[in-house]
Protein backbone atom coordinates (compact mmCIF):
# COMPACT_ATOMS: atom_id res chain seq x y z
CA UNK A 1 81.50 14.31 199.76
CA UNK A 2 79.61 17.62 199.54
CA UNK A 3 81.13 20.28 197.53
CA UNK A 4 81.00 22.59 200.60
CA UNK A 5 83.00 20.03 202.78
CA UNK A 6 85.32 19.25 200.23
CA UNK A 7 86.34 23.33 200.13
CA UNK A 8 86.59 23.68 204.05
CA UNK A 9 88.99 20.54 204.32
CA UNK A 10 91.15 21.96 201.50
CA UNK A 11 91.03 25.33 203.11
CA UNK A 12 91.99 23.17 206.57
CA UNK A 13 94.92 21.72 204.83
CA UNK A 14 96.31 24.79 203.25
CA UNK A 15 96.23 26.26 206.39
CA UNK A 16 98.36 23.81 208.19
CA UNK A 17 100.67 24.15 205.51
CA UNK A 18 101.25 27.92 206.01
CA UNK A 19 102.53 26.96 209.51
CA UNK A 20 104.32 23.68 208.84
CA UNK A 21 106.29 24.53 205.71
CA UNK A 22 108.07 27.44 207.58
CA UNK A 23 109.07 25.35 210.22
CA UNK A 24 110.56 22.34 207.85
CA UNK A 25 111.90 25.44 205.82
CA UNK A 26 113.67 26.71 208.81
CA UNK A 27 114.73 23.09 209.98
CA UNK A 28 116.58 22.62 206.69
CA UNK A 29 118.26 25.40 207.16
CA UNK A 30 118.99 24.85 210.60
CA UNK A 31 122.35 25.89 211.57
CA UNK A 32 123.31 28.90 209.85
CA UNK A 33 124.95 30.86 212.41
CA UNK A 34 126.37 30.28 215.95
CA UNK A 35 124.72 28.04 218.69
CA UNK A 36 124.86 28.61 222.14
CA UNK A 37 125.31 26.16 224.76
CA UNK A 38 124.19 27.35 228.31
CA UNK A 39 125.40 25.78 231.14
CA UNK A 40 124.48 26.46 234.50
CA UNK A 41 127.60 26.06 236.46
CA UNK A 42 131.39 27.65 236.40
CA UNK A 43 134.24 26.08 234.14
CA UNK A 44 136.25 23.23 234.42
CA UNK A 45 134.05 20.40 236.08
CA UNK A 46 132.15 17.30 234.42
CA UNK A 47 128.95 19.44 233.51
CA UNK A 48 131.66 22.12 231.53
CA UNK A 49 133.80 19.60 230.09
CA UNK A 50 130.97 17.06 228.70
CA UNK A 51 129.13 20.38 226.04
CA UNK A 52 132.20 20.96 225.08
CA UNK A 53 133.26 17.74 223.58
CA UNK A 54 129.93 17.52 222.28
CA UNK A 55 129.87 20.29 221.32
CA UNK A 56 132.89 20.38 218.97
CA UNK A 57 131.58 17.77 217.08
CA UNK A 58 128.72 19.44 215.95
CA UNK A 59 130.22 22.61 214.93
CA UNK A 60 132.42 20.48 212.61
CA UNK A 61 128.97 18.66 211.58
CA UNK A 62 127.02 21.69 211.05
CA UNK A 63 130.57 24.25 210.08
CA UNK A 64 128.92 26.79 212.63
CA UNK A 65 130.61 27.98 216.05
CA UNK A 66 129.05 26.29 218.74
CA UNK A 67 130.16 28.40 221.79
CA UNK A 68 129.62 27.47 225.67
CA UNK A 69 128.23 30.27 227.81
CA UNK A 70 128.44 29.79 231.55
CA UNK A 71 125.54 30.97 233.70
CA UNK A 72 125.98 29.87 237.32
CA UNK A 73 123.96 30.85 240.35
CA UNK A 74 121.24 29.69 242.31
CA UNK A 75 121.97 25.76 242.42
CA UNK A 76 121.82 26.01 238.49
CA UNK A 77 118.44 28.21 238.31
CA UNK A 78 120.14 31.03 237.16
CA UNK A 79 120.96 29.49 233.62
CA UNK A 80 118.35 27.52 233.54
CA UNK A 81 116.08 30.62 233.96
CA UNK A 82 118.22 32.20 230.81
CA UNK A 83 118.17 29.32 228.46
CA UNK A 84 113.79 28.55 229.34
CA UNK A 85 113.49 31.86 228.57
CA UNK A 86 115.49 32.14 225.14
CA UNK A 87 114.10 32.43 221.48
CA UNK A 88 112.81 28.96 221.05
CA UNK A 89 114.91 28.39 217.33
CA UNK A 90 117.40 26.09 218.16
CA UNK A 91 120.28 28.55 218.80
CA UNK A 92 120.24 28.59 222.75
CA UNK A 93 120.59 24.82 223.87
CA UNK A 94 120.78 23.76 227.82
CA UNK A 95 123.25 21.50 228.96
CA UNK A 96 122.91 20.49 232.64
CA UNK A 97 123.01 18.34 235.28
CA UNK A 98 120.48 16.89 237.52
CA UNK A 99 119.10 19.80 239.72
CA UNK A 100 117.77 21.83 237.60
CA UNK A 101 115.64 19.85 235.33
CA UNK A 102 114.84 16.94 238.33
CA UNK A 103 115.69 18.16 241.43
CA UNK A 104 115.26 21.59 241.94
CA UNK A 105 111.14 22.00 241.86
CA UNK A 106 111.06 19.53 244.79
CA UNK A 107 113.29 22.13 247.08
CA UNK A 108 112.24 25.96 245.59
CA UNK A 109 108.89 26.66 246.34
CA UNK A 110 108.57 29.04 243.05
CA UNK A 111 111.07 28.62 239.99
CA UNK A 112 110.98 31.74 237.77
CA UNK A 113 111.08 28.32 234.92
CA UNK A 114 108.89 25.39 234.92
CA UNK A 115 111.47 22.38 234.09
CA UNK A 116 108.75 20.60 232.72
CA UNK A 117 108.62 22.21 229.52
CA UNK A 118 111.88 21.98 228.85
CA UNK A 119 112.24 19.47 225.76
CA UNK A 120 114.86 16.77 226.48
CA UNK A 121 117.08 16.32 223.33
CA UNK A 122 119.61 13.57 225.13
CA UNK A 123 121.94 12.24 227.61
CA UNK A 124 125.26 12.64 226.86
CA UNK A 125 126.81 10.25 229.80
CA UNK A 126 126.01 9.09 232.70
CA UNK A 127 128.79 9.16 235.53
CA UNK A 128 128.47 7.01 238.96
CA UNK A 129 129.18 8.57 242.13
CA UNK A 130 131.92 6.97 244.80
CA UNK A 131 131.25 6.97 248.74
CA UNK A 132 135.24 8.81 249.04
CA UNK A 133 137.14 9.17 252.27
CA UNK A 134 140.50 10.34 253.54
CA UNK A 135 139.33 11.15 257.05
CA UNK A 136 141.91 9.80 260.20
CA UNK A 137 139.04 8.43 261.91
CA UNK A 138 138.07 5.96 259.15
CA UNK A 139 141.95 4.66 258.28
CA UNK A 140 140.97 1.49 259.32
CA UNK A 141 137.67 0.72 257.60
CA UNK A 142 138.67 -0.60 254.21
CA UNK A 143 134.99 -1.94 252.97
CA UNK A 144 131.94 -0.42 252.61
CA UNK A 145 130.34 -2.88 255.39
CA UNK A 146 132.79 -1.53 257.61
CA UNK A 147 132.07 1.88 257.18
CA UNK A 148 128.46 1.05 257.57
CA UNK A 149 129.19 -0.75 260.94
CA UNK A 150 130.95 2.06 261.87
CA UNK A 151 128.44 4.78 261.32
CA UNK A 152 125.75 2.50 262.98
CA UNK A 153 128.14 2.36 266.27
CA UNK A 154 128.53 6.33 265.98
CA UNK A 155 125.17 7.56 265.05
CA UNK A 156 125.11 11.05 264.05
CA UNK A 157 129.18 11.89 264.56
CA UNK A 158 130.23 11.33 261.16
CA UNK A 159 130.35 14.15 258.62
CA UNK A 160 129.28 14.48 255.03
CA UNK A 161 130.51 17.08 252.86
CA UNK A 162 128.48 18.44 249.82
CA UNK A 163 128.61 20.75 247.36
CA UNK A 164 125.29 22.28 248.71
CA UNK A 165 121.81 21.39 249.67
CA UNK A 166 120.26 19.97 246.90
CA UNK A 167 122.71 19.17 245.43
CA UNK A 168 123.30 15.59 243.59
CA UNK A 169 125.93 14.95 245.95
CA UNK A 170 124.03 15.69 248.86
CA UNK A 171 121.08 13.78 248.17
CA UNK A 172 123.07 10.93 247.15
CA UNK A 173 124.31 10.79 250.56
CA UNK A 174 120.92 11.34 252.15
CA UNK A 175 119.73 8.48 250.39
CA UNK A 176 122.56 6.13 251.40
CA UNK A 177 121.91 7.25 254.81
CA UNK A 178 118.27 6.53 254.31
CA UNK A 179 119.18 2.69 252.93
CA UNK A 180 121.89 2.03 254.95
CA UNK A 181 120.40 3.20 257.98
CA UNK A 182 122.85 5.19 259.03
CA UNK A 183 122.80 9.16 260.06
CA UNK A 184 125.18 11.59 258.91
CA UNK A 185 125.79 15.51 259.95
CA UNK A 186 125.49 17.16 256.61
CA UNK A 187 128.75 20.12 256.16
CA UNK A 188 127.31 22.15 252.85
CA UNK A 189 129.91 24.24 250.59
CA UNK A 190 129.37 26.50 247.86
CA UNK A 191 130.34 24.14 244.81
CA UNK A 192 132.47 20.56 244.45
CA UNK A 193 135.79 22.62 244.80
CA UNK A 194 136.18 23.32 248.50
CA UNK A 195 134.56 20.13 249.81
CA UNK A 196 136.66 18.24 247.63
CA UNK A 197 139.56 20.11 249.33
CA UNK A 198 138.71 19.68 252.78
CA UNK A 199 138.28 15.79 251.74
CA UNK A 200 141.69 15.33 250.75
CA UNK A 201 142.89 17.49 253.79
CA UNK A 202 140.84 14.90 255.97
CA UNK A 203 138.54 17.53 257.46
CA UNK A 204 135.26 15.65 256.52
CA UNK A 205 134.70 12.04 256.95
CA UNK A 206 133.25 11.35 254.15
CA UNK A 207 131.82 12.75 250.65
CA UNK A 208 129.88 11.45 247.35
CA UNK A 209 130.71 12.91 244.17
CA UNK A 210 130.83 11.37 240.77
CA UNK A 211 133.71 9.57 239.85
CA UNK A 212 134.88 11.88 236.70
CA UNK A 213 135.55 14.93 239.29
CA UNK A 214 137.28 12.56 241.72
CA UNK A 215 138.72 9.63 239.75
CA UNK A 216 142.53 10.88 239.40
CA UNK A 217 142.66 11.66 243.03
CA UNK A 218 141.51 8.31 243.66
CA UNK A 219 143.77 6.72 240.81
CA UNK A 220 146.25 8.63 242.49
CA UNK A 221 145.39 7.35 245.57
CA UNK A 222 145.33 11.14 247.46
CA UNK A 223 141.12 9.73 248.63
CA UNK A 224 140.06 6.25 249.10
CA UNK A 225 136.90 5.22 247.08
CA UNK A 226 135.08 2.57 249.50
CA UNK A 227 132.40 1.47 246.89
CA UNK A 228 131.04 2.72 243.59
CA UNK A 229 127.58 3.18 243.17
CA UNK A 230 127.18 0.86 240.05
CA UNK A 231 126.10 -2.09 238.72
CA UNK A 232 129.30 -3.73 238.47
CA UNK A 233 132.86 -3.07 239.21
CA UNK A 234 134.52 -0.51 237.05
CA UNK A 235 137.80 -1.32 235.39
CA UNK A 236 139.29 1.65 235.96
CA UNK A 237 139.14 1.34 239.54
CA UNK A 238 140.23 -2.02 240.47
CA UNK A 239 139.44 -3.51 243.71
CA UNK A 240 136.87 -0.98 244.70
CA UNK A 241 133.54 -2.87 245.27
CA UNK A 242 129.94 -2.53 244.18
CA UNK A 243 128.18 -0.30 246.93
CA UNK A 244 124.63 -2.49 246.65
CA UNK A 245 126.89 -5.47 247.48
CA UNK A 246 126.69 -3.86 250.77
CA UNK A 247 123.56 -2.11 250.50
CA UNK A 248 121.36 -3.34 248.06
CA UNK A 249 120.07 -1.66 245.14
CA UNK A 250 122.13 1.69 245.85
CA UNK A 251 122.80 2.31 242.24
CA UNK A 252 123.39 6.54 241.89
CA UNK A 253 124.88 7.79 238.66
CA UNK A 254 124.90 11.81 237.97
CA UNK A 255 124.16 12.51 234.45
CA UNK A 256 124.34 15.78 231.79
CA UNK A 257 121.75 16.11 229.71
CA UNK A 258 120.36 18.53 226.69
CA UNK A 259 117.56 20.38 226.02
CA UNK A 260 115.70 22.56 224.21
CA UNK A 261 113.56 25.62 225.09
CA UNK A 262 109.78 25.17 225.25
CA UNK A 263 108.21 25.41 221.77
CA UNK A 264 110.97 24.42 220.13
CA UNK A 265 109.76 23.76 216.44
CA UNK A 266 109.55 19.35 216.47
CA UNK A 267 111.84 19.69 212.98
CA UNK A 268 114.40 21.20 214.81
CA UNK A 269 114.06 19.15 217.70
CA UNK A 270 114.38 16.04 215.68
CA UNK A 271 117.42 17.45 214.21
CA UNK A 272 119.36 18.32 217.28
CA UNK A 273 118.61 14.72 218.62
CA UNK A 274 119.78 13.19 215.32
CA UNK A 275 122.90 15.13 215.71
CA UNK A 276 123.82 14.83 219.05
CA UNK A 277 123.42 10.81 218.96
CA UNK A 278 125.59 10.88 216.13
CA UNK A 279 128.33 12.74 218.66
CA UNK A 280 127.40 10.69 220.85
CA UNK A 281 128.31 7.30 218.81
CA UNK A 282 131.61 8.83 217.26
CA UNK A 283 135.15 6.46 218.66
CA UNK A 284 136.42 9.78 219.44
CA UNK A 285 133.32 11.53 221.05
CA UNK A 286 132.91 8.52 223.35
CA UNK A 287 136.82 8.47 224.29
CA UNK A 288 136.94 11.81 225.78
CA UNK A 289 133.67 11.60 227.34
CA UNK A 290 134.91 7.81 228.81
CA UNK A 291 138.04 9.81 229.95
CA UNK A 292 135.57 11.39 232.38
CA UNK A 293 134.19 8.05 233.36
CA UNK A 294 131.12 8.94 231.82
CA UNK A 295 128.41 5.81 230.18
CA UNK A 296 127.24 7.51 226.83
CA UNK A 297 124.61 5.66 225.67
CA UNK A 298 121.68 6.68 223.11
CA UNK A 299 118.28 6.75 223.28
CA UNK A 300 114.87 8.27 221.20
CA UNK A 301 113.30 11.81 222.33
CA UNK A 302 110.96 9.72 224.40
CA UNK A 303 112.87 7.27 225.99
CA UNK A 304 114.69 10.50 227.25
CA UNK A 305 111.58 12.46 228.41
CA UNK A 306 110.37 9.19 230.24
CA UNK A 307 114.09 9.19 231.99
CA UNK A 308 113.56 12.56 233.36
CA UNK A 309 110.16 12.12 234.66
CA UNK A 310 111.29 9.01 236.46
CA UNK A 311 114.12 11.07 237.95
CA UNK A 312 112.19 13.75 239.20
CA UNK A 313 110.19 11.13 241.85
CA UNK A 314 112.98 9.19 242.34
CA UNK A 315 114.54 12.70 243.86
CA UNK A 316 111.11 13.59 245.19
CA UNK A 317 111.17 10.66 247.52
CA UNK A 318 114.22 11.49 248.63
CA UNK A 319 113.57 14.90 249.45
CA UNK A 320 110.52 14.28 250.96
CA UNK A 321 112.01 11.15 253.47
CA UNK A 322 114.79 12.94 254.61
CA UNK A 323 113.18 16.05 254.73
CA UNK A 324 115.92 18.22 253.12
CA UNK A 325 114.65 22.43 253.08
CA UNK A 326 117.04 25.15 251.80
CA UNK A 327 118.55 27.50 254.18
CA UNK A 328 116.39 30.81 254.21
């Protein structure tokens, strides 16, 4: 090799180094002071209550505060907006739901955020959704092909109550619609809260909403869950059926994922996922999350980015068939 060459790749290499050695540098020292957890909805449901325990265990892990910040607004956009647009060093995490990072680019026609670029760090759980009733008109339909029967002989009179367009819930029961061949009249609130109470008062037929919100008032047996939308049966529910043994391959889960700003330095990227698996495999970690009926599995930085990109047409489809548009 020519003396010439030989300079220019040493000067190449010395180069990188200047901007890889204060990234690893930084990595190593990666936490020393708090972390902030964004999440883009109010306290107290699943997508509050699944950072938290997550995040607990890290700040004993890394002896730093690890504090949740709650940012609602705008079907999640509004914390979504604040956490994509935060110092990309590891202290301003997202933990969300769906919309957001899947959903919400097929309904806004500009984000002030391109979900894309956010880097997925992991899924903490995954929690299935329930087709829930306590509506006077459906007190004798005890099984999912019932209900379906029903619906087919009164096309369009049944109500579905959401927690607002877009929503997981309501696209969930768009797509049921869409596979069972049924039609529903969509009734949108402003959050889970007040659709779940008009539910139990038996105002709306019928709702979907993931079984960690609703699983004590169907435990308790204030709703009826006619089907699950899992794989199999769920112990904690006995006696409530499989949906897709009804209608087949309706398999819906609502998950809560993290991630990273864009340009989030890969050391520190690496580190948060190493972390948050090892949450996410602690007895105690995956008790309080199964207390919210949540799956918590584990998976590599790009099994994760593949799950979201499947997601995202999985909800485009949706959105596209059943034609859903936000209210102006």
């Amino acid at each position: 090799m020519a003396p010439t060459m030989r300079k220019s790749l040493i000067l190449a290499a010395m180069a990188a180094a200047v901007f890889v050695l204060p990234a690893v540098c930084q990595a190593q020292d990666y936490p020393n002071r708090t972390v902030k957890i964004i999440v883009p909805f109010p306290p107290g449901g699943t997508a509050d209550a699944m950072p938290r325990v997550v995040g607990e265990y890290l700040a004993r892990k890394w002896g730093q505060a690890v504090i949740i910040e709650n940012r609602a607004g705008a079907g999640g956009n509004t914390g979504a907006d604040a956490a994509f647009h935060s110092d990309p060093d590891g202290y301003t995490i997202f933990a969300s739901p769906p919309p957001p990072l899947v959903i919400n680019q097929n309904l806004y026609a500009k984000l002030p955020f391109d979900p894309s670029q956010f880097i997925p760090l992991a899924v903490m759980g995954k929690v299935p959704n329930a087709l829930l009733t306590n509506s006077p008109r459906l007190k004798d339909v005890k099984t999912v092909a019932e209900f379906v029967a029903y619906a087919k002989a009164h096309p369009g009179q049944l109500n579905s109550g959401t927690q607002g367009i877009g929503t997981t819930a309501h696209l969930t029961s768009e797509l049921f619609a869409q596979m069972a061949g049924v039609k529903f009249q969509h009734i949108h609130y402003r959050g889970a809260a007040p659709a779940m109470q008009d539910l139990v008062a038996g105002t709306i037929d019928v709702a979907f909403d993931n079984v960690g919100a609703a699983g004590r008032l169907i435990q308790g047996g204030t709703i009826r869950a006619l089907g699950l939308a899992t794989e199999q049966p769920m112990a904690a529910f006995p006696g409530v059926p499989t949906i897709k043994a009804t209608v087949p391959g309706f398999v819906v889960v609502t998950w809560f994922a993290l991630v990273a700003p864009p340009k989030t330095p890969q050391a520190i990227v690496n580190k948060l996922h190493a972390d948050i698996n090892e949450a996410l495999r602690d007895p105690e970690v995956m008790k309080r999350l199964g207390s919210l009926s949540a799956e918590v599995t584990t998976g590599s930085l790009a099994d994760t980015a593949a799950f979201f990109k499947a997601e995202v047409e999985t909800w485009r489809k949706v959105i596209q068939t059943a034609n859903v548009k936000l209210e102006p």
